[in-house]
C-alpha atoms as a PDB file:
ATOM      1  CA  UNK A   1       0.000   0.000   0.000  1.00  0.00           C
ATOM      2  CA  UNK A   2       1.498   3.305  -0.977  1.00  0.00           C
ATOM      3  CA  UNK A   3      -0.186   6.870  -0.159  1.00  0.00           C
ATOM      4  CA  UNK A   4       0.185   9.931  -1.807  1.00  0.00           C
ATOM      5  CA  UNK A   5       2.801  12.409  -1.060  1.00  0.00           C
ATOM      6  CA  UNK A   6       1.369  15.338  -0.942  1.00  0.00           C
ATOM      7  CA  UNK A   7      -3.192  16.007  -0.973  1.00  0.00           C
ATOM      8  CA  UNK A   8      -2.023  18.034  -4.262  1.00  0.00           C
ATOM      9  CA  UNK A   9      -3.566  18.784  -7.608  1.00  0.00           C
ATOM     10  CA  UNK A  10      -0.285  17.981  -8.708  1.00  0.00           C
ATOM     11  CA  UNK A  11       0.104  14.733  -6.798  1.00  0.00           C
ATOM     12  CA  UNK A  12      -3.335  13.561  -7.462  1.00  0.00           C
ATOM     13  CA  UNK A  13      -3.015  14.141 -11.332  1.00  0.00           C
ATOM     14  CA  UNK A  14       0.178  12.129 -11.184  1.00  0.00           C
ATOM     15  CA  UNK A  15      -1.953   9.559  -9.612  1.00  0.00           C
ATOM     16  CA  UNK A  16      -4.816   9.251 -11.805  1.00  0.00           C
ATOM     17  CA  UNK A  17      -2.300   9.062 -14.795  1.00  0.00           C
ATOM     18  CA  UNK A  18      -1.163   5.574 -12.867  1.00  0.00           C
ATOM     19  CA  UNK A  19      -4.750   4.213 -12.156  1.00  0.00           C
ATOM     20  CA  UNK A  20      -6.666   5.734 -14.712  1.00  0.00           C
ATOM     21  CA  UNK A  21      -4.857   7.427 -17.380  1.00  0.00           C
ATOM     22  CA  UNK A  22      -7.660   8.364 -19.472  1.00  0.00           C
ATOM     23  CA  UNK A  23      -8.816  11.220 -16.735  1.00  0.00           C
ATOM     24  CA  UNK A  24      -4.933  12.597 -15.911  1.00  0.00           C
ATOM     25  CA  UNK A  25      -6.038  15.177 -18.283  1.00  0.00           C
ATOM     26  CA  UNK A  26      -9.008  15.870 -17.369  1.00  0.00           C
ATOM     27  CA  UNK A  27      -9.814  19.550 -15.029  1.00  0.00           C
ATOM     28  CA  UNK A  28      -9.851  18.856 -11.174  1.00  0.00           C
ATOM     29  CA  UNK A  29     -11.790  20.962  -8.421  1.00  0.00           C
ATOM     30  CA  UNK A  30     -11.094  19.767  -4.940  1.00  0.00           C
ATOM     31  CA  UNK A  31     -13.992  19.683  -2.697  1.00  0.00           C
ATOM     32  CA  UNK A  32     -13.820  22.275  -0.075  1.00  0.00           C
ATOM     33  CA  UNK A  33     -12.198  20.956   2.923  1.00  0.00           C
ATOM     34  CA  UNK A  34      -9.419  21.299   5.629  1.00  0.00           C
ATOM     35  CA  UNK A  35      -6.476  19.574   6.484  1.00  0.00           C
ATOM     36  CA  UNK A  36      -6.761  18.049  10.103  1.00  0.00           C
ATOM     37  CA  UNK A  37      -3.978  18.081  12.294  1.00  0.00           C
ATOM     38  CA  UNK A  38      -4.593  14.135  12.993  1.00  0.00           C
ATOM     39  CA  UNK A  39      -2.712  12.297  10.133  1.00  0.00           C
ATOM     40  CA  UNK A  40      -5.753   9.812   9.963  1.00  0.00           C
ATOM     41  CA  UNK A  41      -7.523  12.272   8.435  1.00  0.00           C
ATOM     42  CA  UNK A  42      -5.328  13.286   5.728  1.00  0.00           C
ATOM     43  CA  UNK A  43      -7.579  12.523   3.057  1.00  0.00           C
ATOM     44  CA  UNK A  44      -9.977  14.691   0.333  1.00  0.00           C
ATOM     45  CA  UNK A  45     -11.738  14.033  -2.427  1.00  0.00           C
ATOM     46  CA  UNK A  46     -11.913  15.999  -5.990  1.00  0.00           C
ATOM     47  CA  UNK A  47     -14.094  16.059  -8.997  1.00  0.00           C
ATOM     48  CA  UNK A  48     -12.214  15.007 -12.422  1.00  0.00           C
ATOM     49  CA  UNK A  49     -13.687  16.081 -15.552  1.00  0.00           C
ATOM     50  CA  UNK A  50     -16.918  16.985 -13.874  1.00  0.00           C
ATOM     51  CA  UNK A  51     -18.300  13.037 -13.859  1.00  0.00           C
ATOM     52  CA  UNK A  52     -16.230  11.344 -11.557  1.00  0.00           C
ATOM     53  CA  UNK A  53     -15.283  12.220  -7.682  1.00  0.00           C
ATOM     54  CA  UNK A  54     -11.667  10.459  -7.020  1.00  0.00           C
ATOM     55  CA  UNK A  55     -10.615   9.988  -3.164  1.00  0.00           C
ATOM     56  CA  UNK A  56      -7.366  10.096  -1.805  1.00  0.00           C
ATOM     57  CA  UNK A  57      -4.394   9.980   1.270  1.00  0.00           C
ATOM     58  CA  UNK A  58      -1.347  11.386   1.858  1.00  0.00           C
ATOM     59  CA  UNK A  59      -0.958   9.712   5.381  1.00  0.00           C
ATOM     60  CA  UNK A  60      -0.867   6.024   6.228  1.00  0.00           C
ATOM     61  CA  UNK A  61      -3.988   5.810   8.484  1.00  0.00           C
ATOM     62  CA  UNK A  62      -5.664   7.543   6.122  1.00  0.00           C
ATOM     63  CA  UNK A  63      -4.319   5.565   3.164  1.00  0.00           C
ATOM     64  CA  UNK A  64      -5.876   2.056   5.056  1.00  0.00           C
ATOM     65  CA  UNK A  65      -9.148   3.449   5.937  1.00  0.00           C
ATOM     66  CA  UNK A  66      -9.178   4.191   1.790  1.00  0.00           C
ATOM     67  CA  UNK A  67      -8.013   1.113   1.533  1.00  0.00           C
ATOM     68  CA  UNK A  68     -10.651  -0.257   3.309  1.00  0.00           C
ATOM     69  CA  UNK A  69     -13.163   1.298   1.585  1.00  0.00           C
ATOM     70  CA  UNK A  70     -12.009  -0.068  -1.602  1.00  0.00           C
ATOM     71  CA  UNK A  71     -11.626  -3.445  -0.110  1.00  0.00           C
ATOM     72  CA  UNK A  72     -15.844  -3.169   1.038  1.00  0.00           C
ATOM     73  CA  UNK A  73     -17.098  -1.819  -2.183  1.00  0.00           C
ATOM     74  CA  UNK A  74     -15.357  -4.477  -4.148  1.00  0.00           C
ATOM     75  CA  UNK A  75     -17.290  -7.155  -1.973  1.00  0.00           C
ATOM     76  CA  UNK A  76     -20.417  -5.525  -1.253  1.00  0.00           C
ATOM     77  CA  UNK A  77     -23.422  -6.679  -3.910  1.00  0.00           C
ATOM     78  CA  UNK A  78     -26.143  -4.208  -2.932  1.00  0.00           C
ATOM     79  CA  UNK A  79     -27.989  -1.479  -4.305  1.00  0.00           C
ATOM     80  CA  UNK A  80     -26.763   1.874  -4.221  1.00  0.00           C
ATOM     81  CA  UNK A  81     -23.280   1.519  -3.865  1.00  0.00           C
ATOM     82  CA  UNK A  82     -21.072   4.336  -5.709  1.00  0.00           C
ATOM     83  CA  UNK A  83     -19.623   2.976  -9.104  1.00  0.00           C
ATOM     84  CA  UNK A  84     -16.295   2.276  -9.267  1.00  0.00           C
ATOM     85  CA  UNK A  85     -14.394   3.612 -12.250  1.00  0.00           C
ATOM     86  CA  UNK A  86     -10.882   2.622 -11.028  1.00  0.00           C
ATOM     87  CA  UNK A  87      -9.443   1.736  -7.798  1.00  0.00           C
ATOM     88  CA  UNK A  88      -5.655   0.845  -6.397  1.00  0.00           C
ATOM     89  CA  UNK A  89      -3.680   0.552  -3.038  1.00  0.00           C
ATOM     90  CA  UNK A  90      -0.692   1.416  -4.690  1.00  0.00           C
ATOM     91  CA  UNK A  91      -1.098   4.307  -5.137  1.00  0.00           C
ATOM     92  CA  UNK A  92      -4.255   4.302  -2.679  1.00  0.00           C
ATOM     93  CA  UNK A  93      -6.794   5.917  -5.223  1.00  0.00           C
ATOM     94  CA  UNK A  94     -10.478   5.502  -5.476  1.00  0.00           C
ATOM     95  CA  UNK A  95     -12.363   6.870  -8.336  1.00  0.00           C
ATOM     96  CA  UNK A  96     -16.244   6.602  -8.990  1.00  0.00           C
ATOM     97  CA  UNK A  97     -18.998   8.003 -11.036  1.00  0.00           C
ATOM     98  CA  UNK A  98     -20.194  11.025  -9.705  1.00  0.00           C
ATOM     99  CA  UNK A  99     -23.866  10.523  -9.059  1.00  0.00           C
ATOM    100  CA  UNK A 100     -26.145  14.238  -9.714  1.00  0.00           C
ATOM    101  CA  UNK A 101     -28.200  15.042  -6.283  1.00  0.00           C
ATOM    102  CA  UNK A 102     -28.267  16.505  -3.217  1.00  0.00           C
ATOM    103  CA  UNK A 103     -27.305  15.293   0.320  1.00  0.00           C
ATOM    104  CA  UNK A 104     -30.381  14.408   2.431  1.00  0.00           C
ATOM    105  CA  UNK A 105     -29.636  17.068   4.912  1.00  0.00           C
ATOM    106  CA  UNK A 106     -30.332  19.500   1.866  1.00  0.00           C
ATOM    107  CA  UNK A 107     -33.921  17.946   1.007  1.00  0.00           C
ATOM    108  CA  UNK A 108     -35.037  16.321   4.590  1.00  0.00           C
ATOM    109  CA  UNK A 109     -37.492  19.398   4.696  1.00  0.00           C
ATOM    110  CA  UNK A 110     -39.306  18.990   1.382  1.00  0.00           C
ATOM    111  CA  UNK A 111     -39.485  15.317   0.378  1.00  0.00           C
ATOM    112  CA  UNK A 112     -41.678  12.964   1.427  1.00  0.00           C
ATOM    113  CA  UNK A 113     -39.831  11.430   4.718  1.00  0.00           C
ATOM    114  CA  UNK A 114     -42.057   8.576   5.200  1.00  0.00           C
ATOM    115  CA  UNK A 115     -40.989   7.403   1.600  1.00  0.00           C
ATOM    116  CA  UNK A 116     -37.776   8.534   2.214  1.00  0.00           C
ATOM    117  CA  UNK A 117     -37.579   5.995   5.483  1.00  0.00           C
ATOM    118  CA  UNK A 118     -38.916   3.296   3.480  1.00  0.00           C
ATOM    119  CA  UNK A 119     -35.557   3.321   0.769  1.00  0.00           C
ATOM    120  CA  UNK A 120     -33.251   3.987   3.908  1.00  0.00           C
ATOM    121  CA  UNK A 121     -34.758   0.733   5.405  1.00  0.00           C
ATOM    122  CA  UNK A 122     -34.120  -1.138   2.182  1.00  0.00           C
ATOM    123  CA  UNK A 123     -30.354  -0.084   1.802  1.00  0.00           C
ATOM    124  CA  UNK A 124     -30.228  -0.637   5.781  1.00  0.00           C
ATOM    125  CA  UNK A 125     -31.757  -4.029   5.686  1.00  0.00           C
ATOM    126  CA  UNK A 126     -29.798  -5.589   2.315  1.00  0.00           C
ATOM    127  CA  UNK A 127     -26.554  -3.891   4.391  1.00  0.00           C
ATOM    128  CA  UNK A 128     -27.187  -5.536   7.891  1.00  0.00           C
ATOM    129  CA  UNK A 129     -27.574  -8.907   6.052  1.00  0.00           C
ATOM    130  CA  UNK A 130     -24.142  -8.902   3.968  1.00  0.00           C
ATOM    131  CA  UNK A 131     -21.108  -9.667   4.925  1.00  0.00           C
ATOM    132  CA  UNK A 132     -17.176  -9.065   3.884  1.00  0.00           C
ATOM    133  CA  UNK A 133     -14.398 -10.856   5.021  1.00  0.00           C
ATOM    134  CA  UNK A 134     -12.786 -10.244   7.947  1.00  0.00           C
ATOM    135  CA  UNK A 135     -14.866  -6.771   8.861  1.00  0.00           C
ATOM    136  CA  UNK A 136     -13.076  -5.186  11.731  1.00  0.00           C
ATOM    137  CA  UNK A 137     -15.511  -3.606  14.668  1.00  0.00           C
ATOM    138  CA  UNK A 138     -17.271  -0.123  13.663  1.00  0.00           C
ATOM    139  CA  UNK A 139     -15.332   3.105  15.156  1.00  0.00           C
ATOM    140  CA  UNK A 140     -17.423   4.204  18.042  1.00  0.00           C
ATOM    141  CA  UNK A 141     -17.474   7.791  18.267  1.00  0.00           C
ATOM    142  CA  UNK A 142     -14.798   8.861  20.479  1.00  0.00           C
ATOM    143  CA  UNK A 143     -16.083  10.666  23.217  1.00  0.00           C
ATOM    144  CA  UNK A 144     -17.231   7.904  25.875  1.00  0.00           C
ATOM    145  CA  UNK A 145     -19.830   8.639  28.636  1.00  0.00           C
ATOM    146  CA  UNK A 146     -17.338   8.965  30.892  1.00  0.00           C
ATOM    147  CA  UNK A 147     -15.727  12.076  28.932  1.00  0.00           C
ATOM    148  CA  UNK A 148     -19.266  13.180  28.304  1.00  0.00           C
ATOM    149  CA  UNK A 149     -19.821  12.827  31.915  1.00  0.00           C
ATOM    150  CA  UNK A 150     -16.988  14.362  32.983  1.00  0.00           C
ATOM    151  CA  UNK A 151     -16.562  17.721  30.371  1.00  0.00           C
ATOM    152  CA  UNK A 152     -20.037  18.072  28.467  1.00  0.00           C
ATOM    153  CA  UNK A 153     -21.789  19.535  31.833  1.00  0.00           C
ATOM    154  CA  UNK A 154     -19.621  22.913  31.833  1.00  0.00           C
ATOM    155  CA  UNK A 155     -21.180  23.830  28.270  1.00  0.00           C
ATOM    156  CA  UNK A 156     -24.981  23.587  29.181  1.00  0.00           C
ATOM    157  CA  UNK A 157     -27.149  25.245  31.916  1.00  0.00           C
ATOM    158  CA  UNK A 158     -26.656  24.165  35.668  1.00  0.00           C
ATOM    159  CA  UNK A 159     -30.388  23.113  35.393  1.00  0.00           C
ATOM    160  CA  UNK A 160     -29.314  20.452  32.021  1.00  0.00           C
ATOM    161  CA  UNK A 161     -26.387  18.998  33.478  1.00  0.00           C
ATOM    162  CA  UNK A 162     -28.128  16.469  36.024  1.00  0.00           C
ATOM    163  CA  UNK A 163     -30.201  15.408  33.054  1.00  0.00           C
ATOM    164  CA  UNK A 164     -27.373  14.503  30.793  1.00  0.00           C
ATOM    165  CA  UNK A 165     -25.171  12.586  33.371  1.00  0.00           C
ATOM    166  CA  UNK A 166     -28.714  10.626  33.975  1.00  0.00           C
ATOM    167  CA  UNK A 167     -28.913   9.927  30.429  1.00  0.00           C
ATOM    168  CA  UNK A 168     -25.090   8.767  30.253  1.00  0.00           C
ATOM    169  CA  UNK A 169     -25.577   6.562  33.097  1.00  0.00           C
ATOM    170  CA  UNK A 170     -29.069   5.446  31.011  1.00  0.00           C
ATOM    171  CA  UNK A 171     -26.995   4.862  27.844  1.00  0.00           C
ATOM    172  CA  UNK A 172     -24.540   2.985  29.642  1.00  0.00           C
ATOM    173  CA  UNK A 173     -26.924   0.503  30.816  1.00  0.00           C
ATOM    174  CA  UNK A 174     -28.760   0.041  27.870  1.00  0.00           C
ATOM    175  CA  UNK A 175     -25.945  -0.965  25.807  1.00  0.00           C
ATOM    176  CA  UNK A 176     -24.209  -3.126  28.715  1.00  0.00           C
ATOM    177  CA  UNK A 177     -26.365  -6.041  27.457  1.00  0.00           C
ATOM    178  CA  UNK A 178     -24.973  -7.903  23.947  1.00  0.00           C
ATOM    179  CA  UNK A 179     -26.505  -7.386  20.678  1.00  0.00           C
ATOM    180  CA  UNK A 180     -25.757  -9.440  17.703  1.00  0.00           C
ATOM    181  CA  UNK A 181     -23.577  -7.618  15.583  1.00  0.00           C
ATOM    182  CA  UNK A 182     -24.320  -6.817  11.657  1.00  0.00           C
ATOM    183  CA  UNK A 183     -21.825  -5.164   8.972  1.00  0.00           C
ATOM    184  CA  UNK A 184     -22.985  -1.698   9.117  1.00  0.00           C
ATOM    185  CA  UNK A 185     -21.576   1.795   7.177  1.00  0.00           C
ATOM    186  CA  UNK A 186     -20.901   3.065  10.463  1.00  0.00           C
ATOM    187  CA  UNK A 187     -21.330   6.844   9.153  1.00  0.00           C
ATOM    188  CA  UNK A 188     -24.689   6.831   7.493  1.00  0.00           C
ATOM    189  CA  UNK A 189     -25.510  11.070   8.187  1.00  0.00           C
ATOM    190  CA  UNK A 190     -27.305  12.773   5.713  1.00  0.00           C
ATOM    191  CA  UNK A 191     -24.224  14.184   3.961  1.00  0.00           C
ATOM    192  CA  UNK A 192     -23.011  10.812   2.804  1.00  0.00           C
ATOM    193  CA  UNK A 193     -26.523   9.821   1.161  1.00  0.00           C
ATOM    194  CA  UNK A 194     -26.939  11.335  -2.918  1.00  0.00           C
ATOM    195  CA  UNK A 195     -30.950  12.248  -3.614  1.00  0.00           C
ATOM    196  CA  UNK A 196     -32.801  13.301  -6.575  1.00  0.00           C
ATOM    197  CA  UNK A 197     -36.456  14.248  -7.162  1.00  0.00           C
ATOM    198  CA  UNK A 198     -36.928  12.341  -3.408  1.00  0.00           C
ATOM    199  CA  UNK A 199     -35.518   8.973  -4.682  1.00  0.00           C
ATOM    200  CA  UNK A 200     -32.255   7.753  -3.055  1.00  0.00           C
ATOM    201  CA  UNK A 201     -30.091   7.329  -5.976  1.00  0.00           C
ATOM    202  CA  UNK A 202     -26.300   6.400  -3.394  1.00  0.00           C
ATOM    203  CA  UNK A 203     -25.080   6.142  -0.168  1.00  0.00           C
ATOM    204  CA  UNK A 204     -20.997   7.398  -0.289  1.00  0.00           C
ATOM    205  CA  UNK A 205     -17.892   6.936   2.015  1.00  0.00           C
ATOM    206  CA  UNK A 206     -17.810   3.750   2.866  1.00  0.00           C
ATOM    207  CA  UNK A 207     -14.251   4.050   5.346  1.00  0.00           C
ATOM    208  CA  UNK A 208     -15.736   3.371   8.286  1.00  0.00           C
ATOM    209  CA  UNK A 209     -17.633  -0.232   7.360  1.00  0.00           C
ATOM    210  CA  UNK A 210     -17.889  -2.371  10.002  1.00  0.00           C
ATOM    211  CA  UNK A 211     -19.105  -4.735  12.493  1.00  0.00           C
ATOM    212  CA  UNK A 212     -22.023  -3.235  15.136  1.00  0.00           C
ATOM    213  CA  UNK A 213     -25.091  -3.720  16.430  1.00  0.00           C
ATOM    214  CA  UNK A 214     -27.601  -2.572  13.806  1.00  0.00           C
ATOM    215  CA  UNK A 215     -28.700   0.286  16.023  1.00  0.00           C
ATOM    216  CA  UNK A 216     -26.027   2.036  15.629  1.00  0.00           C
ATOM    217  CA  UNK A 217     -26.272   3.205  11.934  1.00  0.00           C
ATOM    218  CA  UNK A 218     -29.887   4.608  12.724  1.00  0.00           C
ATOM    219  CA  UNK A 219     -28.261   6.435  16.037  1.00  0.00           C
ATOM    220  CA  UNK A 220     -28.357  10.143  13.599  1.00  0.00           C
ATOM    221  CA  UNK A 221     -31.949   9.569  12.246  1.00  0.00           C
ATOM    222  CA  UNK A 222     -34.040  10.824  15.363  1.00  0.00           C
ATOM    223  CA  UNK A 223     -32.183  14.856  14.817  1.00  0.00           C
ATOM    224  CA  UNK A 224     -32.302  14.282  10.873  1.00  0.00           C
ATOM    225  CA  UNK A 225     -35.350  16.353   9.787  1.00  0.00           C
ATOM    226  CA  UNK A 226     -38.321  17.332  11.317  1.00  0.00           C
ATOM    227  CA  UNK A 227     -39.901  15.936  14.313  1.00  0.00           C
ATOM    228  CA  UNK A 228     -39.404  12.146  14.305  1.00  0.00           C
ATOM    229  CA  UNK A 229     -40.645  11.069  10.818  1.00  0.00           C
ATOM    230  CA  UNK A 230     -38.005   9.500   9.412  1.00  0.00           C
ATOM    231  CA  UNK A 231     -36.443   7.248  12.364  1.00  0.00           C
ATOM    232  CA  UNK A 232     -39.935   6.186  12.270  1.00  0.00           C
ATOM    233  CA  UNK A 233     -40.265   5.276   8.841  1.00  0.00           C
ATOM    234  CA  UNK A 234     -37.321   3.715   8.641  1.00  0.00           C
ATOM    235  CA  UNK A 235     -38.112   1.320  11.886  1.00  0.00           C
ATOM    236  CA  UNK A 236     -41.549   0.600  10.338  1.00  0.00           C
ATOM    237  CA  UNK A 237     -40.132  -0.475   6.614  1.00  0.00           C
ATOM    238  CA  UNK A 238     -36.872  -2.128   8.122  1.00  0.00           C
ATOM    239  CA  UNK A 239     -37.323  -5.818   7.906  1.00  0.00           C
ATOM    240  CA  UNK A 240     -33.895  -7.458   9.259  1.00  0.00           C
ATOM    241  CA  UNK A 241     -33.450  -8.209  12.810  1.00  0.00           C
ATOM    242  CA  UNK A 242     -35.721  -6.693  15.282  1.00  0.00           C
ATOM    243  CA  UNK A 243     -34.720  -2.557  16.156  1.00  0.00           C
ATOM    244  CA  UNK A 244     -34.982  -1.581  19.774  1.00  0.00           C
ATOM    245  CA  UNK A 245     -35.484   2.299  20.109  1.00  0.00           C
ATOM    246  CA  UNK A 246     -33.900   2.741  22.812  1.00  0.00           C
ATOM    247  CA  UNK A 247     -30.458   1.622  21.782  1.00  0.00           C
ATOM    248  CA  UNK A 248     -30.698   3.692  19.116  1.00  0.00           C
ATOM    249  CA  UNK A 249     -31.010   6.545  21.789  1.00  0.00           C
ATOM    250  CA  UNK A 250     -28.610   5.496  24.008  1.00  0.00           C
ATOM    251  CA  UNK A 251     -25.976   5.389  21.004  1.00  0.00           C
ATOM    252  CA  UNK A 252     -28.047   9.263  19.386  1.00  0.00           C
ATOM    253  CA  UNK A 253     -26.954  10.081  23.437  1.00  0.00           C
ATOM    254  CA  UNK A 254     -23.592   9.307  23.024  1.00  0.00           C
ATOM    255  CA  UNK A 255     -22.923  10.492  19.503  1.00  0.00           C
ATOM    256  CA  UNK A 256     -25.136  14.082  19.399  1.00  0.00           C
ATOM    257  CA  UNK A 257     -23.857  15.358  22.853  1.00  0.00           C
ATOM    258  CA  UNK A 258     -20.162  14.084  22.010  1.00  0.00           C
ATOM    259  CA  UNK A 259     -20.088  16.003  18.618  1.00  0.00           C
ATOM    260  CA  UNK A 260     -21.658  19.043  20.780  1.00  0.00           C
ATOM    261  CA  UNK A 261     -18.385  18.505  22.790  1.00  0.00           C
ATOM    262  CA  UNK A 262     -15.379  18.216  20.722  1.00  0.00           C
ATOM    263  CA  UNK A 263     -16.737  21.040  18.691  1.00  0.00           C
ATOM    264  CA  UNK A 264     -17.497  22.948  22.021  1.00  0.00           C
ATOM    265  CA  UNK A 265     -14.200  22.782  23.129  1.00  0.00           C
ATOM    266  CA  UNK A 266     -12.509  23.019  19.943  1.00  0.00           C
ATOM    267  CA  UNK A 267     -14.177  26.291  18.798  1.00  0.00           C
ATOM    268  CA  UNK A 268     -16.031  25.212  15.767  1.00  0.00           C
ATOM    269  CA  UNK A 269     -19.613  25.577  15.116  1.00  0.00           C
ATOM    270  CA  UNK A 270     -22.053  23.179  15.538  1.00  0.00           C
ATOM    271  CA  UNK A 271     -23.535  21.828  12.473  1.00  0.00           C
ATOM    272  CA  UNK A 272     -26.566  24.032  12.833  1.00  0.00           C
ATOM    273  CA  UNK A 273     -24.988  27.229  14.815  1.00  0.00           C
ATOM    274  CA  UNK A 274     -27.414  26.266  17.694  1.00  0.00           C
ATOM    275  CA  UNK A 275     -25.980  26.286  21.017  1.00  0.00           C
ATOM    276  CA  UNK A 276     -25.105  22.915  23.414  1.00  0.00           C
ATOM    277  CA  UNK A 277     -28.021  24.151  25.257  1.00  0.00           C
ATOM    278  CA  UNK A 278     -30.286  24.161  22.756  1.00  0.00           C
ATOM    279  CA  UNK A 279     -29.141  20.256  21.585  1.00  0.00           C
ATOM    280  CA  UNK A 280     -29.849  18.928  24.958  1.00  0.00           C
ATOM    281  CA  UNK A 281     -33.186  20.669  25.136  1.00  0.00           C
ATOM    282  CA  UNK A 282     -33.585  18.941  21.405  1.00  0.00           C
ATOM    283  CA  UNK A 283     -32.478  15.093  23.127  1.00  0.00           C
ATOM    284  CA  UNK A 284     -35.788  15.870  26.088  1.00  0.00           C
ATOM    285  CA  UNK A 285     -37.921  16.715  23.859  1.00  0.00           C
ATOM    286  CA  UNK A 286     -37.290  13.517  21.751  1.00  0.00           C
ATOM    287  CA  UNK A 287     -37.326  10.957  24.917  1.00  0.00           C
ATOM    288  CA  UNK A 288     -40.414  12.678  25.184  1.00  0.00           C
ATOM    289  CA  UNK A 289     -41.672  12.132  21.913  1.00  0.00           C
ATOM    290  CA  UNK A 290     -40.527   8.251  21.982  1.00  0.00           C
ATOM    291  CA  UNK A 291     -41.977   8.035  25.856  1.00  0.00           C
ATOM    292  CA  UNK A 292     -38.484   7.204  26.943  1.00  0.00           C
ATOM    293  CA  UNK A 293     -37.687   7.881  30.855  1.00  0.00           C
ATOM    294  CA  UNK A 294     -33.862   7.604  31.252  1.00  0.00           C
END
């Protein structure tokens, strides 16, 4: 496996002339992005010739989560995968068709989200049933209760910050008990889903691919559009292994209030310029909603 040198026009042109020399012509516009301090995130993606997105890594743990993804789309024999154009681990390139839409965070608001649930459920159900070889475990997200615990109180009111260690302490024990684990994407937010005219025509980025409990892939779906339509589309039209809600709360817990965090303490926005305040008001009102009493 060899990674780039450089994340480059130059180096990435040099590339594509290796694994797929008819586009080392072709015009490049890298996708707006920045360079992370953390060399497992030395990665970006670019569009070549205006019909094809190619990926790339100038780091080694970003070169084998590429790697990986190449390795899981070569496998995988379900709908709306990405096409592949070209792919190689030395150099670590991906290239694939670019597919015309928008993400779902763009279009949650005006499509129709039970129909929308029911094509999630499909991808969700033909994913949880397939298998690769040798999947590693999923990458949890990397703030645990205990950190949440711990630092997430001092950005929220005095009045919040009993309810969220409760609801650590709730998560905690919900997921204590074993759940059969499933291949899952293990990143499935709206950004890395393509739709058109309110048909899902791809689901992107699969780097993170791996083994969890099934939960865990719908753990973004309660805060993805409005009220809780499309978590509850998506549990009604899902037809693999039983869901249980409130796993996929305990792991929403974990992941919503963790990105609040690292972003918190970090200095960058949260995705919606809201407030950590105004997030954990969001997570009562939906235990509410579900008639969930952590």
């Amino acid at each position: 496996m060899q990674w780039l040198e450089a994340g480059t026009p130059e180096a990435v042109l040099a590339a594509l002339r290796l694994v797929a020399p008819q586009l080392g012509d072709e015009p490049i516009v890298f996708r707006a992005g920045r360079v992370e301090v953390d060399p497992l995130w030395w990665s970006a993606s670019a569009v070549v010739g205006g019909r094809f997105v190619v990926k790339f890594a100038w780091s080694e743990p970003a070169a084998a989560r590429l790697a990986h993804e190449i390795a899981v789309l070569e496998s995988l024999q379900i709908p709306l995968l990405p096409e592949v154009v070209a792919s190689s681990t030395d150099p670590v390139l991906l290239v694939t068709a670019l597919v015309p839409g928008e993400t779902l965070f763009d279009v949650v608001d005006s499509i129709d989200r039970a129909d929308a649930g029911r094509q999630l459920a499909q991808f969700l159900t033909a994913l949880h049933g397939s298998s690769i070889e040798n999947p590693p475990p999923a990458a949890l997200p990397p703030a645990t209760t205990e950190i949440i615990r711990e630092r997430f109180p001092t950005w929220v009111r005095p009045d919040q910050r009993s309810a969220v260690r409760r609801w650590c302490d709730w998560a905690d024990d919900v997921l204590a008990t074993p759940r059969p684990q499933v291949l899952v994407h293990g990143d499935l937010h709206g950004g890395n889903q393509v739709w058109y005219d309110g048909q899902l025509r791809a689901v992107v980025d699969f780097e993170t691919v791996g083994l969890a409990d099934p939960e865990y892939d719908l753990r973004l779906f309660p805060s993805t559009g409005p009220r809780l339509e499309l978590l509850a589309s998506t549990l009604w039209n899902y037809t693999g292994r039983p869901l249980n809600v409130g796993r996929i709360m305990a792991w929403h817990v974990r992941t919503v209030l963790g990105d609040a965090l690292w972003r918190s303490e970090a200095g960058v926005p949260l995705p919606d310029h809201r407030s950590p305040e105004a997030w954990t008001d969001d997570l009562r009102e939906r235990f509410t909603a579900l008639n969930i009493s952590p």
